[in-house]
Protein backbone atom coordinates (compact mmCIF):
# COMPACT_ATOMS: atom_id res chain seq x y z
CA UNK A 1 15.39 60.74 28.65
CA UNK A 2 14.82 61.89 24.97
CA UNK A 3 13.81 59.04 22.48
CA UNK A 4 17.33 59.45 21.16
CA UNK A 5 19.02 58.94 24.06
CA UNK A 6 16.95 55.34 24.78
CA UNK A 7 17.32 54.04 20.84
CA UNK A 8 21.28 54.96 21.57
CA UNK A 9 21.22 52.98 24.89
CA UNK A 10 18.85 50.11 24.00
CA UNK A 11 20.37 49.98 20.37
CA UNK A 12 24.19 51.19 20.89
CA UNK A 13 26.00 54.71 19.81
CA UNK A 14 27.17 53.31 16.69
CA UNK A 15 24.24 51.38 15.12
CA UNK A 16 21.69 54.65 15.92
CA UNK A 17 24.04 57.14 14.19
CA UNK A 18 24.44 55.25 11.77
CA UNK A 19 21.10 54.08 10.38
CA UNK A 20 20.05 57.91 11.42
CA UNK A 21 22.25 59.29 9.03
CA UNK A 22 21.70 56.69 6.27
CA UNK A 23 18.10 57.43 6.49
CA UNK A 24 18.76 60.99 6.63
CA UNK A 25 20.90 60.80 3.48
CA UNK A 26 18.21 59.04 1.63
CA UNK A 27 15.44 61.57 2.32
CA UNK A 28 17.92 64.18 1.34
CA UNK A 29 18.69 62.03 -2.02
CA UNK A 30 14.67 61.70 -2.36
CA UNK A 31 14.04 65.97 -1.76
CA UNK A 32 17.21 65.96 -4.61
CA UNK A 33 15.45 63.76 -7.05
CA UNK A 34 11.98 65.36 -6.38
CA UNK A 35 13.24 68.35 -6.74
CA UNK A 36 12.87 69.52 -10.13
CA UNK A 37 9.63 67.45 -10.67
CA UNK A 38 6.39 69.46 -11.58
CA UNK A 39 4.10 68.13 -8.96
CA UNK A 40 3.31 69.84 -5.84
CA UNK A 41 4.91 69.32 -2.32
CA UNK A 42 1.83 67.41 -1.09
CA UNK A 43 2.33 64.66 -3.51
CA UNK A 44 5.96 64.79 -3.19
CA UNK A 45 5.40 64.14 0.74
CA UNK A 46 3.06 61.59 0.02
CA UNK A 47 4.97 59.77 -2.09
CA UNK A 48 7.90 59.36 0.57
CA UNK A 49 4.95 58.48 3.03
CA UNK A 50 4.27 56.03 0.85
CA UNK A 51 7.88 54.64 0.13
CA UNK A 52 8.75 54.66 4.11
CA UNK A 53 5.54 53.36 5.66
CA UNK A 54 6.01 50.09 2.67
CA UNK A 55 9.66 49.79 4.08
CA UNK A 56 8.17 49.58 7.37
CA UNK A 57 5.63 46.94 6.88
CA UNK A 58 8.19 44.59 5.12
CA UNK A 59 10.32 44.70 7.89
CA UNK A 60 7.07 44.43 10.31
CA UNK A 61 6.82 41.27 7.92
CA UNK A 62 10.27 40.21 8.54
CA UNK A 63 10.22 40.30 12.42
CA UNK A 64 6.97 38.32 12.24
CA UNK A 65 8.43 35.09 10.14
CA UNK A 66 9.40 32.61 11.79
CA UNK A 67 13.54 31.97 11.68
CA UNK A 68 15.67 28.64 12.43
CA UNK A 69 17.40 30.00 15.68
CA UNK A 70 21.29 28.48 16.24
């Protein structure tokens, strides 16, 4: 079973295409707005590293904090 295949089981069809192609459509807005920058593909790819990996650990963050449950 490909990792896809378990995120669409575990997660559901709809939920995993959907954040795949909003995440998709933001890297594609990034490589767009980077485009015409004078600064060399390293940094650009560093900088989205960067942007991604501080998304992550906010929502690493998130799932740690402790919530009221119902």
């Amino acid at each position: 079973m490909t990792q896809t295949e378990k995120f669409s089981s575990e997660i559901g069809v709809d939920l995993n295409n959907q954040f795949e192609n909003q995440v998709y459509g933001t890297i594609m807005e990034l490589i767009d707005s980077l485009d015409s920058r004078l600064i060399d593909n390293e940094t650009k790819v560093d900088y989205a590293t960067h942007v991604f990996a501080k998304a992550l650990d906010e929502m690493v963050d998130y799932l740690d904090s402790p919530r009221l449950m119902n």
